[in-house]
C-alpha atoms as a PDB file:
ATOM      1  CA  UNK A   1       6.582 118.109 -96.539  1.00  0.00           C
ATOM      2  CA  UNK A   2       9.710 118.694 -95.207  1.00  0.00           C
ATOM      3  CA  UNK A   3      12.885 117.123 -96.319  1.00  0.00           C
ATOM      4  CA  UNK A   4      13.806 115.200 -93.025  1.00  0.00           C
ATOM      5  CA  UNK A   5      10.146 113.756 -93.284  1.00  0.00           C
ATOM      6  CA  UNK A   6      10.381 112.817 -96.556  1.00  0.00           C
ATOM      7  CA  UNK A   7      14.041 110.887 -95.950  1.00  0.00           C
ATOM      8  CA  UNK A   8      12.578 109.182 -92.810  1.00  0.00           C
ATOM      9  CA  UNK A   9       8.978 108.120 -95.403  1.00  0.00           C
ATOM     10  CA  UNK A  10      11.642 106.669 -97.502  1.00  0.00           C
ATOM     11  CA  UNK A  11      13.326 104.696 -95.078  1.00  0.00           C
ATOM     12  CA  UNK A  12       9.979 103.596 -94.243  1.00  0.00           C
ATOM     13  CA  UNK A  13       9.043 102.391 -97.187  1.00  0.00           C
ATOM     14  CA  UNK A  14      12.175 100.694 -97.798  1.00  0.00           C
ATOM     15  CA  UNK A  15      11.804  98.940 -94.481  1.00  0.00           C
ATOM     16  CA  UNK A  16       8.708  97.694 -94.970  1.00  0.00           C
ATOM     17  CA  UNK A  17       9.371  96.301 -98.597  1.00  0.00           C
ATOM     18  CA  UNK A  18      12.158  94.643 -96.614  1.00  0.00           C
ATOM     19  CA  UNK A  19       9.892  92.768 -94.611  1.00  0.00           C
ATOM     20  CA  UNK A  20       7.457  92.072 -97.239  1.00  0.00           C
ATOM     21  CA  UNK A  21      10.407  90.078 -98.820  1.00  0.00           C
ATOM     22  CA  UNK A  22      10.905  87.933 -95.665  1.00  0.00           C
ATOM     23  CA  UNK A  23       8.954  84.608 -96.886  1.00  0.00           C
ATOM     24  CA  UNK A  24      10.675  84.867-100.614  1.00  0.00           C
ATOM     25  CA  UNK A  25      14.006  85.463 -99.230  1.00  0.00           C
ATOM     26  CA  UNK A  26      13.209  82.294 -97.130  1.00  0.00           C
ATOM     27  CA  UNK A  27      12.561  80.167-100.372  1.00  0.00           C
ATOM     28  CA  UNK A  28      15.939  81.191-101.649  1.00  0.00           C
ATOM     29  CA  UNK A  29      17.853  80.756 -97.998  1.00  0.00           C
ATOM     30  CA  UNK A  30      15.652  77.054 -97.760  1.00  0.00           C
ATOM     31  CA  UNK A  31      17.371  75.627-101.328  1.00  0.00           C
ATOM     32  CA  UNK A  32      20.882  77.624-100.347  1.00  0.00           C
ATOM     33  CA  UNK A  33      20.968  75.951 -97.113  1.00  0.00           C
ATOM     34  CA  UNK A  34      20.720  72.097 -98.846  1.00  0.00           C
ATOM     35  CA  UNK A  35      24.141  72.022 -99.589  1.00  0.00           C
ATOM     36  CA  UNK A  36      25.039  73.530 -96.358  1.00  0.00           C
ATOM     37  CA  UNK A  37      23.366  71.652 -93.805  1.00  0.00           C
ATOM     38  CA  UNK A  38      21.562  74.293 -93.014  1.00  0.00           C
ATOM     39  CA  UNK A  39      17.764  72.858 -93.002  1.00  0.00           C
ATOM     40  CA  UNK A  40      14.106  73.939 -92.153  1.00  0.00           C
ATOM     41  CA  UNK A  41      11.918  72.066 -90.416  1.00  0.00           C
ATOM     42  CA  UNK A  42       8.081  73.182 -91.310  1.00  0.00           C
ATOM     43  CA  UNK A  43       4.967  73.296 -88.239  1.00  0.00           C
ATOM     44  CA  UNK A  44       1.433  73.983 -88.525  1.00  0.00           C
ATOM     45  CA  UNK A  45      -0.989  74.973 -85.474  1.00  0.00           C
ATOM     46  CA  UNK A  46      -0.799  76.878 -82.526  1.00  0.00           C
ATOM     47  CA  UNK A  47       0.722  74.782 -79.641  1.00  0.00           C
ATOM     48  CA  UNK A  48       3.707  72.494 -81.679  1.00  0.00           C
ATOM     49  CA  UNK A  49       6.807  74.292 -79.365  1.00  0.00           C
ATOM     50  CA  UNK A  50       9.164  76.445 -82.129  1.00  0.00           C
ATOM     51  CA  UNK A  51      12.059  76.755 -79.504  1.00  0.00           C
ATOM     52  CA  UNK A  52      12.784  73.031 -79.279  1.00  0.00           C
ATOM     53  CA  UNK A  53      13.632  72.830 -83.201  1.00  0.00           C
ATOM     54  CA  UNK A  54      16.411  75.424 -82.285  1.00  0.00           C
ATOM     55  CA  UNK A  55      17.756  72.836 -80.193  1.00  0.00           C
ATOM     56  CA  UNK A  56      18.628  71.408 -83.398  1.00  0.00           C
ATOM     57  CA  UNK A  57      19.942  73.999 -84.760  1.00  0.00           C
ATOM     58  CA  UNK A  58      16.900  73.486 -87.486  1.00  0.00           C
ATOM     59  CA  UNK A  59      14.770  76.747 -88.688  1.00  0.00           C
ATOM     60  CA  UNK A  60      11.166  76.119 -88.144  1.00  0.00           C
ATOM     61  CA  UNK A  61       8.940  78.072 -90.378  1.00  0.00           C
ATOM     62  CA  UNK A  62       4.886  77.601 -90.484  1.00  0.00           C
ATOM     63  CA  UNK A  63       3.880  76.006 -93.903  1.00  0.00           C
ATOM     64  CA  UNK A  64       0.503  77.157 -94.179  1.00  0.00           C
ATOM     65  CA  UNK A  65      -0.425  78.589 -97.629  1.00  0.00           C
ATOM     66  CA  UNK A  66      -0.913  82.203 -97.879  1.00  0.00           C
ATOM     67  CA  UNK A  67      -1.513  82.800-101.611  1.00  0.00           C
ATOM     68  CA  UNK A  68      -5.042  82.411-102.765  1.00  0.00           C
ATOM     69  CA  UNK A  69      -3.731  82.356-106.369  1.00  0.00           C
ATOM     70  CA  UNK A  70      -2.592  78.583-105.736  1.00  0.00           C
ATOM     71  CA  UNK A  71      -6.372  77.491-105.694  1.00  0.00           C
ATOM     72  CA  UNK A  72      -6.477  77.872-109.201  1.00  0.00           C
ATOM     73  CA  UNK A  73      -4.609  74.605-109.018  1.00  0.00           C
ATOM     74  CA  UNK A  74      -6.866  72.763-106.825  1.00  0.00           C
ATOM     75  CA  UNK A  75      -9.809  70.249-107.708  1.00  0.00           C
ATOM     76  CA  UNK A  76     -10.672  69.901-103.826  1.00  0.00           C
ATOM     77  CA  UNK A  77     -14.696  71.208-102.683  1.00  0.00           C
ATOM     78  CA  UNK A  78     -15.351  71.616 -99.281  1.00  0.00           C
ATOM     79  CA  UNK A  79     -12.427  72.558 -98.024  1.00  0.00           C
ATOM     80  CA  UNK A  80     -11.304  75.923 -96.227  1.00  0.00           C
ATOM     81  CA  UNK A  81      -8.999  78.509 -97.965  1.00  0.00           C
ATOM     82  CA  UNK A  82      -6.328  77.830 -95.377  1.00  0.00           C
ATOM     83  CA  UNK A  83      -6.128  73.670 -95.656  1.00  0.00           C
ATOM     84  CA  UNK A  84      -6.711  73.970 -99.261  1.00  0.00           C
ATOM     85  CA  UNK A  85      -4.090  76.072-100.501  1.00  0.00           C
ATOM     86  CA  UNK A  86      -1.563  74.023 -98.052  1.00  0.00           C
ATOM     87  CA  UNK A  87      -2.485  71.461 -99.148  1.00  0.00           C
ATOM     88  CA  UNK A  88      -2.112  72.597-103.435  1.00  0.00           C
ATOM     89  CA  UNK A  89       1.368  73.914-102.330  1.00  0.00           C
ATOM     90  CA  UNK A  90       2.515  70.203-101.240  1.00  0.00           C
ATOM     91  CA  UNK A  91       0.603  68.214-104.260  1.00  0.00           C
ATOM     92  CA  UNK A  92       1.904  70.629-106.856  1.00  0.00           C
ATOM     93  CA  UNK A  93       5.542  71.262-104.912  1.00  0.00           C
ATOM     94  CA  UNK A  94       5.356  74.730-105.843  1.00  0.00           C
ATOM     95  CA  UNK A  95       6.557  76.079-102.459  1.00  0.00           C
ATOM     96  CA  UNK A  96      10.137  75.845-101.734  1.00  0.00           C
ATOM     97  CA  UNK A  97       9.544  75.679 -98.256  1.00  0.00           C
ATOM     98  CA  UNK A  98       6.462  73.044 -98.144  1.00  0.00           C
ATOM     99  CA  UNK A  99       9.095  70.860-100.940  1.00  0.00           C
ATOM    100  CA  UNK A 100      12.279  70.733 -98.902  1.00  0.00           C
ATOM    101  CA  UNK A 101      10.889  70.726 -95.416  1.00  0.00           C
ATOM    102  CA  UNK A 102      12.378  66.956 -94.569  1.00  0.00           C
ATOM    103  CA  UNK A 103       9.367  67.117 -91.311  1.00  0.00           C
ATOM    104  CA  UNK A 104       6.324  69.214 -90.964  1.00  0.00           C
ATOM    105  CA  UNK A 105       4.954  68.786 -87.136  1.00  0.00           C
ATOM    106  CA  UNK A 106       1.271  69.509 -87.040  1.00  0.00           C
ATOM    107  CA  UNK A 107      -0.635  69.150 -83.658  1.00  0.00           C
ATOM    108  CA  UNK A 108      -4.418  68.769 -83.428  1.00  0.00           C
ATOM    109  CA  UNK A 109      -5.471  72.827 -83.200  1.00  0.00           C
ATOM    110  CA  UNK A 110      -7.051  71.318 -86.644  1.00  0.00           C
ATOM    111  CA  UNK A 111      -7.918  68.298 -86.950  1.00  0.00           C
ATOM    112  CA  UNK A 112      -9.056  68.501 -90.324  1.00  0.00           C
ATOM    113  CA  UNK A 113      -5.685  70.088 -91.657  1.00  0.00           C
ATOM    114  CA  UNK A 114      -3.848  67.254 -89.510  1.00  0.00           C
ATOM    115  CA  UNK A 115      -5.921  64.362 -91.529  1.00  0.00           C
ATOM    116  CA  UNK A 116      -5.779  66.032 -94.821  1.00  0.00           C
ATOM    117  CA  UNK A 117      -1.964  66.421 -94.634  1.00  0.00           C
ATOM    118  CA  UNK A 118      -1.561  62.926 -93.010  1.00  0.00           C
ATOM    119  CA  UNK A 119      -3.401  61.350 -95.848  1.00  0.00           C
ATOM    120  CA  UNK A 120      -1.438  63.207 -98.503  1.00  0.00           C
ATOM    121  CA  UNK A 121       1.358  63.498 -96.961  1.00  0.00           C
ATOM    122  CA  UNK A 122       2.118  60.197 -95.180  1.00  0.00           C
ATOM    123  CA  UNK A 123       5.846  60.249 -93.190  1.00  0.00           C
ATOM    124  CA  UNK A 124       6.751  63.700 -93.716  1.00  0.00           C
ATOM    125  CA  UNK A 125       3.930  64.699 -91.067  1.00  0.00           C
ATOM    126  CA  UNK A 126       4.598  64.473 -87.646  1.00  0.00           C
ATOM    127  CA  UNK A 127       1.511  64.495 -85.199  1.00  0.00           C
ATOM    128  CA  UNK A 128       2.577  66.590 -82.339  1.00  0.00           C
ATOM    129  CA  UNK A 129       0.312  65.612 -79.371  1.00  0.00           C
ATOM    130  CA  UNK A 130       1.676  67.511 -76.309  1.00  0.00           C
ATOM    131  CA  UNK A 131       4.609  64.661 -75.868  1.00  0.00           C
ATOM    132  CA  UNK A 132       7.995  66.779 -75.881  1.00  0.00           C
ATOM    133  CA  UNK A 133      10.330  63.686 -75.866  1.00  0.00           C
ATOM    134  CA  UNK A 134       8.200  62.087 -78.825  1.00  0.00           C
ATOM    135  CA  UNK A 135       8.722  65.102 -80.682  1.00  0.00           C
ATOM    136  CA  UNK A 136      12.485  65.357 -79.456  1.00  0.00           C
ATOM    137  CA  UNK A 137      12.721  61.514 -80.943  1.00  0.00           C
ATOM    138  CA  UNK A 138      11.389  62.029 -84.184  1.00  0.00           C
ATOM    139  CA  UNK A 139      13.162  64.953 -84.974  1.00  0.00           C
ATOM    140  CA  UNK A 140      16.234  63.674 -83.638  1.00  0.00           C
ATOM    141  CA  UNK A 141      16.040  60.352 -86.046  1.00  0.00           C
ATOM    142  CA  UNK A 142      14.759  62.153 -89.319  1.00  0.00           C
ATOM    143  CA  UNK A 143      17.465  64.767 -89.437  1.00  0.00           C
ATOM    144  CA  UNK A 144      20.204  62.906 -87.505  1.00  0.00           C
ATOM    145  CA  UNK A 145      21.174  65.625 -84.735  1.00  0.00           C
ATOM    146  CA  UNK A 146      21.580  65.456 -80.991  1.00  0.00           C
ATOM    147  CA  UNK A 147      19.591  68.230 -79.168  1.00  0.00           C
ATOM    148  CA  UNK A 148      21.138  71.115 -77.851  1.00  0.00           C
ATOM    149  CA  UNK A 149      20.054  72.255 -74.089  1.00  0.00           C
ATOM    150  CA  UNK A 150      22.082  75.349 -74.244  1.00  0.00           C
ATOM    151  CA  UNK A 151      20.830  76.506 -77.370  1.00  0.00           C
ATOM    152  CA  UNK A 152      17.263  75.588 -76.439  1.00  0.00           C
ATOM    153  CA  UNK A 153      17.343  77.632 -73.666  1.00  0.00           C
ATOM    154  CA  UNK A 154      19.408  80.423 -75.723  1.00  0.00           C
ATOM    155  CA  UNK A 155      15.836  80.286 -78.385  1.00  0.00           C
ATOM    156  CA  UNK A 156      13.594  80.301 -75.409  1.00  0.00           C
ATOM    157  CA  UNK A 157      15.306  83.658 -74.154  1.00  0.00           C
ATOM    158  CA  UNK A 158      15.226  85.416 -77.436  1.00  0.00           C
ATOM    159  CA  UNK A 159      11.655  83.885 -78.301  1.00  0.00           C
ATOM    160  CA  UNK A 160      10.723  85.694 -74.955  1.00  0.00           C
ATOM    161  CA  UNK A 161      12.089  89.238 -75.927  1.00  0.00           C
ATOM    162  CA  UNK A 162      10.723  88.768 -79.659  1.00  0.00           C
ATOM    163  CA  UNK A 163       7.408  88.325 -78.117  1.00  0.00           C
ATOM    164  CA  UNK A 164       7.505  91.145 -75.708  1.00  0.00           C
ATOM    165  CA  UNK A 165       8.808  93.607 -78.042  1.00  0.00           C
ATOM    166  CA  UNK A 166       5.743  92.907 -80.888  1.00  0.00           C
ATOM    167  CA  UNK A 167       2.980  93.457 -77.451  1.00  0.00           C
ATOM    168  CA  UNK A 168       5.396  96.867 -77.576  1.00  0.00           C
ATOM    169  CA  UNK A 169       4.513  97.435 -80.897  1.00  0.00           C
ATOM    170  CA  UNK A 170       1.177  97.211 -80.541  1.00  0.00           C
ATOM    171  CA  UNK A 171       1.417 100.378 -78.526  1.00  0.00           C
ATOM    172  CA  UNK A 172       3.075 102.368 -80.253  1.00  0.00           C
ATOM    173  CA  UNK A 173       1.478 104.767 -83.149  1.00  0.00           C
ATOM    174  CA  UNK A 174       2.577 102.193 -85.971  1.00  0.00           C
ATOM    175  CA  UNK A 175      -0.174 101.409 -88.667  1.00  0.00           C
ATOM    176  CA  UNK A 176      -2.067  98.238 -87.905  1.00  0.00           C
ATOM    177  CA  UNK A 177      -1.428  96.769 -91.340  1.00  0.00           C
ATOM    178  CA  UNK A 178       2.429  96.963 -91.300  1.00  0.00           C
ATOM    179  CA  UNK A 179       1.606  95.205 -87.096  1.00  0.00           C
ATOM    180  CA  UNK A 180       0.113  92.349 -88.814  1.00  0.00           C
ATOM    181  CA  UNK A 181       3.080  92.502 -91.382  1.00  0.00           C
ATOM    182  CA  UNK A 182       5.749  92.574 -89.455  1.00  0.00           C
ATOM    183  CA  UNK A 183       4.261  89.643 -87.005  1.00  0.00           C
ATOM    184  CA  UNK A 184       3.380  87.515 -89.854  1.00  0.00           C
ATOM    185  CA  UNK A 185       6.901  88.210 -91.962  1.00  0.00           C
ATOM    186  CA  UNK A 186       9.349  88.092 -89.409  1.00  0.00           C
ATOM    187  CA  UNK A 187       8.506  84.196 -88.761  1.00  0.00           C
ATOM    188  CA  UNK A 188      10.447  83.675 -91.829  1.00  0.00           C
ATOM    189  CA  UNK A 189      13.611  85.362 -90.801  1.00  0.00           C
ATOM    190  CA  UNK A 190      16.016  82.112 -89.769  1.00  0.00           C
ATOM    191  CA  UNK A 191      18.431  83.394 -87.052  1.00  0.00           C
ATOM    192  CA  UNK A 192      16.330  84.444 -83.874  1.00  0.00           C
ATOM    193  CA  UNK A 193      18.763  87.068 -83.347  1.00  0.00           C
ATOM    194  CA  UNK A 194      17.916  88.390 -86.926  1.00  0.00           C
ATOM    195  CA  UNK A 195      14.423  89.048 -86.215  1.00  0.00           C
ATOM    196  CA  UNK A 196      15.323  90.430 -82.363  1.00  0.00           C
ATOM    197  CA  UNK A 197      17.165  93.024 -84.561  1.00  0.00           C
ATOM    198  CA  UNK A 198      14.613  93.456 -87.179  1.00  0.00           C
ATOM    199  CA  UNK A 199      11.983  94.038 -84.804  1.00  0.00           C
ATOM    200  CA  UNK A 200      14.267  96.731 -82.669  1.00  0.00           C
ATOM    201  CA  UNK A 201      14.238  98.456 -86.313  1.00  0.00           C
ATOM    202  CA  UNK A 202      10.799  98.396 -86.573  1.00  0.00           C
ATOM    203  CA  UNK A 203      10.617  99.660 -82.790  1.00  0.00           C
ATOM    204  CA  UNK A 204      13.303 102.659 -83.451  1.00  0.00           C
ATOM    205  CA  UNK A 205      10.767 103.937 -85.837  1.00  0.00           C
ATOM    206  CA  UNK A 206       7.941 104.316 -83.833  1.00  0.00           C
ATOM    207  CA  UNK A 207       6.459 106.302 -80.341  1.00  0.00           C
ATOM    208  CA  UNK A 208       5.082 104.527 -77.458  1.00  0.00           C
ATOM    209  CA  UNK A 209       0.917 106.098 -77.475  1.00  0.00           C
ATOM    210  CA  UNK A 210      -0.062 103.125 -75.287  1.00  0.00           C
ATOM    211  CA  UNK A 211      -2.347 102.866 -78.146  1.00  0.00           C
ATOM    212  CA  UNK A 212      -6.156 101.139 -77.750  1.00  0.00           C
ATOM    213  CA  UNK A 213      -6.763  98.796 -80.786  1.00  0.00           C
ATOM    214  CA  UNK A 214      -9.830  96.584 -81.495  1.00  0.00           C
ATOM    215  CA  UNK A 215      -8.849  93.486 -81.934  1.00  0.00           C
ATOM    216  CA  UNK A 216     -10.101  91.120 -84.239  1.00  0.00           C
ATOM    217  CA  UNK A 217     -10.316  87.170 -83.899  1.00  0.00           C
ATOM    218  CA  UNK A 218      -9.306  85.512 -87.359  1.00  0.00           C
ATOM    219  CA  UNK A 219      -7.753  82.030 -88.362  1.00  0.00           C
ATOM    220  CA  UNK A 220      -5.045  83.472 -90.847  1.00  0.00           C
ATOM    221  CA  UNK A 221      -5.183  86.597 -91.706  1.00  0.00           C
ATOM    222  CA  UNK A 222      -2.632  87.120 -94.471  1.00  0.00           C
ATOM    223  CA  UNK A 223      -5.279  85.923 -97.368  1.00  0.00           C
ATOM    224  CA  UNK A 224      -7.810  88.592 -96.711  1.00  0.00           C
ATOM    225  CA  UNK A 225      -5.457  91.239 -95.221  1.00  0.00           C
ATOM    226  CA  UNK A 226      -6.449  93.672 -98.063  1.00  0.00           C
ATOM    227  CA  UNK A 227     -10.358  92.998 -97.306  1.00  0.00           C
ATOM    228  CA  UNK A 228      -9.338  93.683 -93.358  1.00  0.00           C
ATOM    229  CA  UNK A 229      -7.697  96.655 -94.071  1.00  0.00           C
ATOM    230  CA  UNK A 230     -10.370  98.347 -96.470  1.00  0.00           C
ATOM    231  CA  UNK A 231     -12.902  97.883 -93.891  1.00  0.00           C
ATOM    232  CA  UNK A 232     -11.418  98.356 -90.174  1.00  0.00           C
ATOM    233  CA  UNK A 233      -9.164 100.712 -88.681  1.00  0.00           C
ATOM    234  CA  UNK A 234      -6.949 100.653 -85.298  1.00  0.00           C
ATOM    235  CA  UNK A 235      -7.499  97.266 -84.827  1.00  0.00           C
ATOM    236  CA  UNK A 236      -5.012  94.102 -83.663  1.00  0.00           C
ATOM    237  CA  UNK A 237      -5.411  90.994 -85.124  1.00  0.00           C
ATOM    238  CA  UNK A 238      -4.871  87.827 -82.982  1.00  0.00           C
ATOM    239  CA  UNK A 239      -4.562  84.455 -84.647  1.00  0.00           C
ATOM    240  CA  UNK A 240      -5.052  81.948 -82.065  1.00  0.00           C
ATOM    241  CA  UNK A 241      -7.247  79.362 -83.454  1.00  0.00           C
ATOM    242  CA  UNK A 242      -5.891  76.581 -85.606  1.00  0.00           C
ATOM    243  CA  UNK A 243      -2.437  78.682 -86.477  1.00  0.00           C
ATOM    244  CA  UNK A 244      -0.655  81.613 -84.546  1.00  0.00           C
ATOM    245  CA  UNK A 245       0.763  82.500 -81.277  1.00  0.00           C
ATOM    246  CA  UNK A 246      -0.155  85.153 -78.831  1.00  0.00           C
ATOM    247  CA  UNK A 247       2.479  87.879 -78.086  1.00  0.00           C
ATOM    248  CA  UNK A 248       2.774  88.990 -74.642  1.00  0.00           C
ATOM    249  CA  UNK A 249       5.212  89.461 -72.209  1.00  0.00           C
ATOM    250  CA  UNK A 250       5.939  85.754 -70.633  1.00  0.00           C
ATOM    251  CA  UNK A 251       7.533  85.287 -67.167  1.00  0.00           C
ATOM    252  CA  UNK A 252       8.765  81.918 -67.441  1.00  0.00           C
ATOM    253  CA  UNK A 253      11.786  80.082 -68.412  1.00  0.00           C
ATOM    254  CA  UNK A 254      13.018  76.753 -70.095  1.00  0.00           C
ATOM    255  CA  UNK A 255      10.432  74.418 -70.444  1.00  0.00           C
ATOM    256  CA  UNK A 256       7.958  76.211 -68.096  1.00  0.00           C
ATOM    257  CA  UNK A 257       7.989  78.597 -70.886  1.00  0.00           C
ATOM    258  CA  UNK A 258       6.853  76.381 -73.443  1.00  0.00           C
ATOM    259  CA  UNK A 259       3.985  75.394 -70.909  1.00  0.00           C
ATOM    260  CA  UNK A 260       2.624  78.979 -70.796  1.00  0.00           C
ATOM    261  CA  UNK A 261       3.335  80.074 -74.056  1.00  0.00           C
ATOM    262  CA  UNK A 262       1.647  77.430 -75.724  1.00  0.00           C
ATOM    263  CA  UNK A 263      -0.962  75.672 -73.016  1.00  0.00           C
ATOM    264  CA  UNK A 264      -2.793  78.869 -73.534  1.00  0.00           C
ATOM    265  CA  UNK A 265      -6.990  78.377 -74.642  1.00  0.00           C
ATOM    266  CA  UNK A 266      -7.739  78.512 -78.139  1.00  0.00           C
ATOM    267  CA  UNK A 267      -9.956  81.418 -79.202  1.00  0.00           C
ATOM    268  CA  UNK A 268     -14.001  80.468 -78.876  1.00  0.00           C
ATOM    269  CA  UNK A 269     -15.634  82.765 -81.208  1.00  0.00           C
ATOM    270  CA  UNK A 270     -13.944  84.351 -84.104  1.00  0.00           C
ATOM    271  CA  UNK A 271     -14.503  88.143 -85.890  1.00  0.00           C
ATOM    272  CA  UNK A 272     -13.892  86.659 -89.391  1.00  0.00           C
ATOM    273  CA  UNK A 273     -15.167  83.299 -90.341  1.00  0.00           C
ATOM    274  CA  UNK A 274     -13.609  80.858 -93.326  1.00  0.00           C
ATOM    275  CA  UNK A 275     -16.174  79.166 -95.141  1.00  0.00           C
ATOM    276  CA  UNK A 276     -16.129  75.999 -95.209  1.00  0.00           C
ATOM    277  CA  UNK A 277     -14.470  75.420 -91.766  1.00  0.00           C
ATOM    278  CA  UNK A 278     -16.331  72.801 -89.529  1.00  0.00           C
ATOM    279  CA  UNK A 279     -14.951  74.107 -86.485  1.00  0.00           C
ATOM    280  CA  UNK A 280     -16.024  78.038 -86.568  1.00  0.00           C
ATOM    281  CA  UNK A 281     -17.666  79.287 -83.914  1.00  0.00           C
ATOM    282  CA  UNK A 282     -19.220  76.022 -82.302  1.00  0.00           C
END
């Protein structure tokens, strides 16, 4: 191998080790930004509208669990992998981010997570049903800040590029693992403009092969990423079923944004089931 290909596998691998640090860097940023004012604000589901916390000049990060380790922990039976972990992280306050998340908006996309996390939960769940100004209110009186239009519309702009730049990556000749990685990771990255930049990285690194992948239909990936991996190849995955967001190109602006961004149909039938979900498939 020559040297300039082994300097550029380096940076590589130092990039993507970067990434892969994204969600504990988070934990550390979450309890830094206490005494700072600088606060999260947690969601869970597919349709509760990420660009209006910025108008708070909150960070919103998804809360779901992705360790399966944390079950060890749990005495619940019946439940899936991706509610049960969650919901181990909050009883046991063992994830920064689930601990000091003052509000955790959850919207219907399951209602089994949404009534598990109510129960346990009580106050610090917000039911997000579609109702903008509702949410606006809420948010407004738990963390005591006046919205921002300007920088809104500022996080719908950037939120528009983020997404069109990942469909980019898609494309291009990167390895579908590190796609999934750098989707998944880069939610945790606070500043909008961070990510924008840590995404062009990514980009920089990669050709455009207009590449063909098979996508795959899955809940939440990150738990069985390793059994994914081991058994397909040039695939995609797309999470758009009780968490995750589709990344496309998106035309509109403002709020018309958040109406075609997240008004979009929930997957019917998935490639990867979860046992013990009620809602798979039917």
């Amino acid at each position: 191998m020559r040297r300039y290909d082994l300097i550029s596998k380096k940076i590589m691998e130092n990039l993507r080790e970067e990434i892969l640090e994204l969600r504990r860097n988070a934990f550390i940023e979450t309890i830094m930004g206490l005494d700072s004012g600088k606060y999260i604000i947690g969601y869970l589901g597919r349709t509760v509208p990420k660009e209006i916390f910025y108008g708070f000049d909150l960070a919103p990060l998804p809360l779901d669990g992705v360790d399966k380790y944390i079950l060890e922990y749990s005495n619940e039976k019946d439940l899936c992998n991706i509610i049960n972990s969650t919901l181990t992280y909050a009883l046991t306050k063992k994830c920064p981010l689930l601990y000091n998340a003052k509000l955790i908006v959850v919207d219907n996309s399951c209602p089994l997570l949404l009534k598990v996390l109510k129960d346990n939960l009580k106050d610090k769940v917000f039911f997000y049903d579609g109702n903008l100004e509702n949410l606006k209110n809420r948010v407004e009186e738990v963390y005591n800040r006046d919205f921002s239009e300007t920088n809104f519309l500022k996080a719908v702009e950037l939120s528009k590029n983020i997404s069109s730049k990942l469909e980019k990556l898609s494309k291009t000749d990167i390895e579908s693992r590190f796609l999934y990685e750098v989707e998944f990771y880069t939610q945790f990255i606070f500043s909008l403009e961070e990510k924008n930049n840590m995404i062009d990285r990514v980009l920089a690194n990669y050709k455009d092969v207009n590449k063909k992948r098979q996508k795959l239909y899955i809940p939440r990936a990150i738990q069985i990423l390793d059994d994914i991996d081991e058994k397909y190849e040039d695939y995609q995955i797309i999470e758009n079923f009780c968490l995750g967001e589709i990344f496309k190109t998106y035309k509109s602006s403002g709020y018309e944004f958040l109406k075609e961004k997240y008004n979009n149909k929930k997957t019917k039938k998935l490639d990867i089931l979860y046992q013990d979900c009620p809602y798979d498939n039917k």
